[in-house]
Protein backbone atom coordinates (compact mmCIF):
# COMPACT_ATOMS: atom_id res chain seq x y z
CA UNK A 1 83.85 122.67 97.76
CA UNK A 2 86.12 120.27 95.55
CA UNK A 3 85.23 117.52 94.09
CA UNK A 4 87.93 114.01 94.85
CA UNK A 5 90.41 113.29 91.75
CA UNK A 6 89.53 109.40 93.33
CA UNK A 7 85.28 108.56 94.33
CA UNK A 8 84.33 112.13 93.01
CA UNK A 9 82.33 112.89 96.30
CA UNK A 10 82.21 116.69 97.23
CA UNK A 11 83.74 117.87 100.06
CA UNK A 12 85.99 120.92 101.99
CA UNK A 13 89.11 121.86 100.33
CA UNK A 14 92.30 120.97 102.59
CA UNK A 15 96.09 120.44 101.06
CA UNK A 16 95.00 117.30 99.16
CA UNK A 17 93.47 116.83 96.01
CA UNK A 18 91.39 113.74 97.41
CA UNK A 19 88.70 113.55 99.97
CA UNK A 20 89.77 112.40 103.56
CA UNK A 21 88.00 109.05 103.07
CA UNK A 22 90.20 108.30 99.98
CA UNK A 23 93.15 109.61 101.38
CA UNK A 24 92.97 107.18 104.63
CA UNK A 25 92.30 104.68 102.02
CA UNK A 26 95.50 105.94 99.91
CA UNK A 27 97.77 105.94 103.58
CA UNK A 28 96.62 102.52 104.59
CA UNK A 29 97.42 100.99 100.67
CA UNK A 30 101.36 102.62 101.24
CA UNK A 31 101.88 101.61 104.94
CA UNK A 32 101.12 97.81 103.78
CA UNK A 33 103.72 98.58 100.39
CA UNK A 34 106.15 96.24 100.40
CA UNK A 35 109.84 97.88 102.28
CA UNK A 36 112.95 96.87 101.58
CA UNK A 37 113.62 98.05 104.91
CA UNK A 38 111.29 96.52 106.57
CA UNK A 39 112.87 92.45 105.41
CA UNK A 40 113.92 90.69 108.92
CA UNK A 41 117.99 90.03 108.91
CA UNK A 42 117.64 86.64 107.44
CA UNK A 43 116.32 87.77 104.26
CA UNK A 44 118.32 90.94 104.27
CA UNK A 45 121.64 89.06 104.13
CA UNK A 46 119.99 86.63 101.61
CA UNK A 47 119.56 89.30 98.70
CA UNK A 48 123.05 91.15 99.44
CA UNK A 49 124.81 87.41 98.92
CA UNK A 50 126.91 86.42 95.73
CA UNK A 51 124.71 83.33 95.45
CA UNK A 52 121.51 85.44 95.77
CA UNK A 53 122.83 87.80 92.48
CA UNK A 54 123.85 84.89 90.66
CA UNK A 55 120.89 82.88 91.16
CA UNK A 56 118.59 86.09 90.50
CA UNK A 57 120.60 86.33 86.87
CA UNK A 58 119.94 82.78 86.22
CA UNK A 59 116.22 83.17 86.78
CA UNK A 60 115.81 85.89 85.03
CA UNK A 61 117.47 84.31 81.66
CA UNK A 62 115.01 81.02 82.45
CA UNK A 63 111.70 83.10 82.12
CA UNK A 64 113.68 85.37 79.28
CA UNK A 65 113.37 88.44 81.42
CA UNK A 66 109.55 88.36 81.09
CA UNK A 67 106.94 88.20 83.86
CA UNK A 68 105.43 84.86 84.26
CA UNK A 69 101.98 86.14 85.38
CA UNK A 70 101.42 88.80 82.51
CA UNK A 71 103.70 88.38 80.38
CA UNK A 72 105.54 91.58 80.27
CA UNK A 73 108.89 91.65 78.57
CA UNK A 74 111.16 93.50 81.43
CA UNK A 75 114.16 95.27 80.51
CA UNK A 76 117.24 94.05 81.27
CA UNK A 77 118.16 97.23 83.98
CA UNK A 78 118.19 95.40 86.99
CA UNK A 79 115.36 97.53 88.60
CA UNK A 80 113.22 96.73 86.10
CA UNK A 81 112.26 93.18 87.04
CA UNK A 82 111.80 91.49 90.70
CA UNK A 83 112.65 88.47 91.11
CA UNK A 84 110.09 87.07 93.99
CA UNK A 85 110.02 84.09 95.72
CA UNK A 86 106.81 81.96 95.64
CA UNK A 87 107.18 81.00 99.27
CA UNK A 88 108.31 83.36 101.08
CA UNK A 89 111.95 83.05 102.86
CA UNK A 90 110.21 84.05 106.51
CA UNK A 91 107.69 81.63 105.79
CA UNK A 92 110.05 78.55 105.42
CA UNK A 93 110.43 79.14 101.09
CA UNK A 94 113.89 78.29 100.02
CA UNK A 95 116.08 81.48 99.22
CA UNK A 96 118.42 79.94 96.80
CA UNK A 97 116.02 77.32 94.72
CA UNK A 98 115.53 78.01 91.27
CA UNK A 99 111.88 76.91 91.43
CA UNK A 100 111.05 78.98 94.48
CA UNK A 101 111.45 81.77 92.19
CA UNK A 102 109.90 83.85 89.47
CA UNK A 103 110.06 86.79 87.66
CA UNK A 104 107.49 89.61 87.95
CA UNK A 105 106.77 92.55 86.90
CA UNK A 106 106.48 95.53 89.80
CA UNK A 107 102.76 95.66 88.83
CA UNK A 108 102.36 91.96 89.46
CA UNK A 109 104.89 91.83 91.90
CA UNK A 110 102.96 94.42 94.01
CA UNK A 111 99.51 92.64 93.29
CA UNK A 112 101.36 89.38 95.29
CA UNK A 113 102.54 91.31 98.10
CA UNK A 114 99.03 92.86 98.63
């Protein structure tokens, strides 16, 4: 018997370190993480645009590369920092209006999308 690294319930040893009720738990959380590859065309051709990189720069300088929910001062590597639009682009948001967007953090940026 092993005890899970995640509720600490008891059960048979298999190739994880977590028991199958935590683990279905842990498959469901990454099926709903948010995929790149998963954007509908629209979107897609929004964040590969000149406008889209140029507006993302400006927003980031706005909220001085820190995330406006915790606070987090992001780096300035470009995959440090998201920056997400409050209304969605599938869901009628404006892609390229400065106050349709923010900048997160991935934790907080994750929290949104979930």
């Amino acid at each position: 018997m092993a005890m899970c690294s995640r509720c600490g319930n008891k059960w048979k040893m298999s190739d994880y370190n977590t028991c199958p009720v935590c683990k279905e738990k842990r498959d469901k959380q990454r099926e709903k993480a948010y995929n790149v590859t998963q954007r509908n065309k629209s979107s897609s051709e929004v964040y590969q645009s000149t406008r889209w990189r140029k507006l993302r720069k400006e927003v980031l300088l706005r909220d001085l590369f820190a995330c406006v929910k915790c606070g987090k001062i992001v780096n300035v590597k470009p995959r440090d920092h998201v920056v997400h639009h409050k209304i969605a682009i599938i869901d009628g948001g404006k892609p390229f209006c400065m106050d349709n967007t923010e900048t997160l953090c991935h934790l907080c940026h994750n929290r949104e999308h979930h």
